[in-house]
C-alpha atoms as a PDB file:
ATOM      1  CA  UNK A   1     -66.973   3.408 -87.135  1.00  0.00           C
ATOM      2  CA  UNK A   2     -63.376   3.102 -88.863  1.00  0.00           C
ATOM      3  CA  UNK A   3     -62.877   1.208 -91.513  1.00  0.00           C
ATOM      4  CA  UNK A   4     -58.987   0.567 -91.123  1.00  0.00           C
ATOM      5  CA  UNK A   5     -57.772  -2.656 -89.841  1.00  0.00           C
ATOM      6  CA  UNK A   6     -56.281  -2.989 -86.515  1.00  0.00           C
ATOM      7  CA  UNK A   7     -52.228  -2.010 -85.685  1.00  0.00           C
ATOM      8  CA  UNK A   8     -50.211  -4.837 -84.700  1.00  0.00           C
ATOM      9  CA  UNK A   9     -46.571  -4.925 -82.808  1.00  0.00           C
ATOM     10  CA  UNK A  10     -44.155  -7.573 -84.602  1.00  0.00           C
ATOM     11  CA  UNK A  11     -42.010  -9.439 -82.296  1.00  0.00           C
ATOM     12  CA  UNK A  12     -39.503 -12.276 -84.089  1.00  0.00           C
ATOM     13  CA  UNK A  13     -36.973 -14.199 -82.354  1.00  0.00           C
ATOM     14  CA  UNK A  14     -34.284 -15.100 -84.100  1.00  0.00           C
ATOM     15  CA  UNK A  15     -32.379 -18.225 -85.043  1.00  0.00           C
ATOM     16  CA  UNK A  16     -29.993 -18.348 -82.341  1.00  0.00           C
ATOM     17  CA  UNK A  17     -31.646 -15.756 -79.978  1.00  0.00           C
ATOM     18  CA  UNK A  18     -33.740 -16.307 -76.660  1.00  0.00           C
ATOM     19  CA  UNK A  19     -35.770 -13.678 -76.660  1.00  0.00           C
ATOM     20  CA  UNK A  20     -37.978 -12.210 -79.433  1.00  0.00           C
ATOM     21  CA  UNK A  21     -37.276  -8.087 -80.729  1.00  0.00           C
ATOM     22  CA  UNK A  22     -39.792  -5.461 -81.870  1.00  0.00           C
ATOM     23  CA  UNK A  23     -39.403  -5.601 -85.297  1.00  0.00           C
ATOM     24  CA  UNK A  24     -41.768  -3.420 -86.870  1.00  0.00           C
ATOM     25  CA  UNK A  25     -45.691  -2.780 -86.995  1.00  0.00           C
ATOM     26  CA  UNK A  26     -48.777  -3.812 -89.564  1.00  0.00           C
ATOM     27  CA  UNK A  27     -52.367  -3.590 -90.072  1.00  0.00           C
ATOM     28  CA  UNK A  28     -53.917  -6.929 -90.280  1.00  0.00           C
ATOM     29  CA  UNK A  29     -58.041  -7.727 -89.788  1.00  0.00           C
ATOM     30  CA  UNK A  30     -57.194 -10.597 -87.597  1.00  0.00           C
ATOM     31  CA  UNK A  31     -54.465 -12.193 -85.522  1.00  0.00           C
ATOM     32  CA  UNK A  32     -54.029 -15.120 -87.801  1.00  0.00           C
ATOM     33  CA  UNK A  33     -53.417 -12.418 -90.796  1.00  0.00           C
ATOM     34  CA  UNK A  34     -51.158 -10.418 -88.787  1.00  0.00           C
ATOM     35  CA  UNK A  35     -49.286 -13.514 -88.573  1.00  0.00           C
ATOM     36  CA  UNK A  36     -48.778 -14.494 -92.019  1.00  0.00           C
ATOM     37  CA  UNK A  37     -48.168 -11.294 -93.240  1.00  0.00           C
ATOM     38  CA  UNK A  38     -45.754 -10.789 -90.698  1.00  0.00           C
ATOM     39  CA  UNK A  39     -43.783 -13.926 -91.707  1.00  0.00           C
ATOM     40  CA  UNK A  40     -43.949 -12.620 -95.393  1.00  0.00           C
ATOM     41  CA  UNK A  41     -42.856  -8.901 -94.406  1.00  0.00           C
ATOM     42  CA  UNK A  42     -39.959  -9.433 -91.437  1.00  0.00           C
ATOM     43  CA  UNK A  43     -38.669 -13.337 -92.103  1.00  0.00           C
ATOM     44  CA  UNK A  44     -37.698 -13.308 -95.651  1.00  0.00           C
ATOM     45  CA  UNK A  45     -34.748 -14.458 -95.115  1.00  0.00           C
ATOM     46  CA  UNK A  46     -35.911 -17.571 -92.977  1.00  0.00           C
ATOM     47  CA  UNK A  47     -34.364 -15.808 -90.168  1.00  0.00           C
ATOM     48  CA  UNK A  48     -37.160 -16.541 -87.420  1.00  0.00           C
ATOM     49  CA  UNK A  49     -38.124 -19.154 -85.271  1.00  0.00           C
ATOM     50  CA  UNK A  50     -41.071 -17.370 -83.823  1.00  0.00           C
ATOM     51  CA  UNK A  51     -43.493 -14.241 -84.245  1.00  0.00           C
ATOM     52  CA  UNK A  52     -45.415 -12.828 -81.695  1.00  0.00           C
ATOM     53  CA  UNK A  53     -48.130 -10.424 -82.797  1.00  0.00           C
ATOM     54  CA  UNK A  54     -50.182  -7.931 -80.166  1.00  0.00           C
ATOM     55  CA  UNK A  55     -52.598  -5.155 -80.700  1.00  0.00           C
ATOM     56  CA  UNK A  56     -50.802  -2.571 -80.299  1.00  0.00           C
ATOM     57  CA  UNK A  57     -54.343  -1.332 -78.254  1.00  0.00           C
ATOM     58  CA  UNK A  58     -53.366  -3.797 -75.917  1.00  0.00           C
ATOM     59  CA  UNK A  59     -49.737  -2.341 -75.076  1.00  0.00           C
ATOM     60  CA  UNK A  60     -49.648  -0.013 -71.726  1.00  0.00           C
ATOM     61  CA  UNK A  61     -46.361   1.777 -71.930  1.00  0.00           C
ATOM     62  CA  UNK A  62     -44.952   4.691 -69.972  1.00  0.00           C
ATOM     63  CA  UNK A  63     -43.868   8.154 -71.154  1.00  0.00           C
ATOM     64  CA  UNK A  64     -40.372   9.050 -71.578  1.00  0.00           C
ATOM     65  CA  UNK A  65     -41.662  12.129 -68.875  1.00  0.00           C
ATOM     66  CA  UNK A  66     -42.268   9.372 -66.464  1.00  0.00           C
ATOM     67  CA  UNK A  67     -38.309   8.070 -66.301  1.00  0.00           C
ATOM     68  CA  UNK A  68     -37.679   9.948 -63.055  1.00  0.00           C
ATOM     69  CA  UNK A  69     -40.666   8.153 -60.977  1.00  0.00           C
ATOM     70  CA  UNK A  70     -40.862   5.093 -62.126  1.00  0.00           C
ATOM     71  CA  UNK A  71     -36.660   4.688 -62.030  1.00  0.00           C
ATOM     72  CA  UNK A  72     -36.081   6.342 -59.259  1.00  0.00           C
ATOM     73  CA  UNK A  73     -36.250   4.189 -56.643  1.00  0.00           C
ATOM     74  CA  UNK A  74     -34.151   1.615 -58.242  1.00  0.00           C
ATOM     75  CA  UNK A  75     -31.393   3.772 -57.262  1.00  0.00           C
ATOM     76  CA  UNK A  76     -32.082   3.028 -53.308  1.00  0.00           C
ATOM     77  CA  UNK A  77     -31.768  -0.590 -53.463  1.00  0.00           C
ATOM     78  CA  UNK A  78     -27.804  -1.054 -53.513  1.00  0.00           C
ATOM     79  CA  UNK A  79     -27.890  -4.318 -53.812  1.00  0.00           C
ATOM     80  CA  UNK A  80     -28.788  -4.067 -57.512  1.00  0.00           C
ATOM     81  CA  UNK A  81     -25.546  -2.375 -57.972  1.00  0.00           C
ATOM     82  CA  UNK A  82     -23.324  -4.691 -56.930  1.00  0.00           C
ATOM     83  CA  UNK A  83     -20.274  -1.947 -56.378  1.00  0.00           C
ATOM     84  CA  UNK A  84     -19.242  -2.908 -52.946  1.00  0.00           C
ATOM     85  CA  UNK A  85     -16.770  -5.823 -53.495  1.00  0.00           C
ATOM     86  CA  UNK A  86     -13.590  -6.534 -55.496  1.00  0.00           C
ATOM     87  CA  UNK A  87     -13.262  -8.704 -58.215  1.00  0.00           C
ATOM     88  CA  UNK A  88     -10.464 -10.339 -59.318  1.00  0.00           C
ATOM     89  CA  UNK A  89      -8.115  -9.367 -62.245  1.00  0.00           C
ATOM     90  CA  UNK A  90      -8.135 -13.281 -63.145  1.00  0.00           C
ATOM     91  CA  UNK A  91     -11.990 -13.047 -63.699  1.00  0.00           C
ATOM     92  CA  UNK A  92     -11.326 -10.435 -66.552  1.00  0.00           C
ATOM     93  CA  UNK A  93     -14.449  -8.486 -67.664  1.00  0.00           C
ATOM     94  CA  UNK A  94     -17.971  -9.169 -66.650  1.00  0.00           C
END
Protein backbone atom coordinates (compact mmCIF):
# COMPACT_ATOMS: atom_id res chain seq x y z
CA UNK A 1 0.00 0.00 0.00
CA UNK A 2 1.34 3.67 -0.88
CA UNK A 3 2.34 5.76 1.46
CA UNK A 4 1.80 9.18 -0.47
CA UNK A 5 -1.11 11.29 0.30
CA UNK A 6 -3.90 11.67 -2.03
CA UNK A 7 -3.82 14.35 -5.34
CA UNK A 8 -6.22 17.03 -5.11
CA UNK A 9 -7.63 19.53 -8.04
CA UNK A 10 -7.69 23.31 -6.71
CA UNK A 11 -10.57 25.26 -7.87
CA UNK A 12 -10.74 29.20 -6.47
CA UNK A 13 -13.18 31.67 -7.51
CA UNK A 14 -12.22 34.86 -7.49
CA UNK A 15 -13.27 38.17 -6.01
CA UNK A 16 -15.40 39.39 -8.65
CA UNK A 17 -15.79 36.10 -10.66
CA UNK A 18 -18.86 33.60 -10.87
CA UNK A 19 -17.36 30.70 -11.47
CA UNK A 20 -14.36 29.02 -9.77
CA UNK A 21 -10.82 28.10 -12.18
CA UNK A 22 -8.43 25.14 -11.91
CA UNK A 23 -5.76 26.58 -10.26
CA UNK A 24 -3.29 24.08 -9.56
CA UNK A 25 -2.97 20.55 -7.75
CA UNK A 26 -1.66 19.24 -4.04
CA UNK A 27 -1.27 16.29 -1.95
CA UNK A 28 -3.17 16.60 1.19
CA UNK A 29 -4.21 13.38 3.73
CA UNK A 30 -7.65 14.75 4.00
CA UNK A 31 -10.15 17.12 2.46
CA UNK A 32 -10.08 19.53 5.32
CA UNK A 33 -6.04 19.71 4.77
CA UNK A 34 -6.35 20.06 1.18
CA UNK A 35 -8.30 22.98 2.06
CA UNK A 36 -6.12 24.90 4.21
CA UNK A 37 -3.20 24.31 2.42
CA UNK A 38 -4.83 25.32 -0.56
CA UNK A 39 -5.83 28.71 0.92
CA UNK A 40 -2.10 29.09 2.08
CA UNK A 41 -0.61 27.99 -1.47
CA UNK A 42 -3.19 29.75 -4.26
CA UNK A 43 -4.95 32.82 -2.07
CA UNK A 44 -2.06 34.70 -0.78
CA UNK A 45 -3.06 37.53 -1.93
CA UNK A 46 -6.68 37.34 -0.37
CA UNK A 47 -7.80 36.96 -3.83
CA UNK A 48 -10.55 34.13 -3.24
CA UNK A 49 -13.88 33.88 -2.12
CA UNK A 50 -14.08 30.16 -2.42
CA UNK A 51 -11.96 26.83 -2.91
CA UNK A 52 -13.22 23.80 -4.10
CA UNK A 53 -11.01 20.76 -3.60
CA UNK A 54 -11.70 17.10 -5.46
CA UNK A 55 -9.70 13.97 -5.67
CA UNK A 56 -8.39 14.15 -8.55
CA UNK A 57 -9.43 10.01 -8.48
CA UNK A 58 -12.73 11.25 -8.62
CA UNK A 59 -12.38 13.35 -12.01
CA UNK A 60 -13.65 11.33 -15.32
CA UNK A 61 -12.28 13.31 -18.19
CA UNK A 62 -12.04 12.54 -21.89
CA UNK A 63 -8.97 12.21 -24.13
CA UNK A 64 -7.95 14.84 -26.42
CA UNK A 65 -8.31 11.52 -29.13
CA UNK A 66 -11.91 11.55 -28.24
CA UNK A 67 -12.67 15.40 -29.66
CA UNK A 68 -14.10 14.08 -32.92
CA UNK A 69 -16.96 11.78 -31.18
CA UNK A 70 -17.89 13.38 -28.48
CA UNK A 71 -18.04 17.04 -30.58
CA UNK A 72 -19.24 15.91 -33.42
CA UNK A 73 -22.62 15.97 -33.28
CA UNK A 74 -22.81 19.39 -31.92
CA UNK A 75 -22.18 20.40 -35.36
CA UNK A 76 -25.81 18.96 -36.55
CA UNK A 77 -27.85 20.94 -34.28
CA UNK A 78 -27.93 24.47 -36.13
CA UNK A 79 -29.66 26.00 -33.80
CA UNK A 80 -26.59 26.26 -31.54
CA UNK A 81 -25.07 28.32 -34.20
CA UNK A 82 -27.21 30.92 -34.45
CA UNK A 83 -25.88 32.03 -38.21
CA UNK A 84 -29.15 32.29 -39.93
CA UNK A 85 -30.36 35.86 -39.10
CA UNK A 86 -29.06 39.45 -39.35
CA UNK A 87 -28.18 41.55 -36.70
CA UNK A 88 -28.17 44.97 -36.60
CA UNK A 89 -25.16 47.38 -37.01
CA UNK A 90 -26.79 49.44 -33.97
CA UNK A 91 -26.36 46.28 -31.72
CA UNK A 92 -22.49 46.50 -32.30
CA UNK A 93 -20.56 43.34 -31.28
CA UNK A 94 -21.92 40.41 -29.42
Amino acid sequence: MSKEWPLWEIFIRGQHGLSHRHVGSLHAPDAETAVKNARDVYTRRNEGVSIWVVEARHITATAPGDKGPIFEPSESKIYRHPTFYDIPDEVGHM
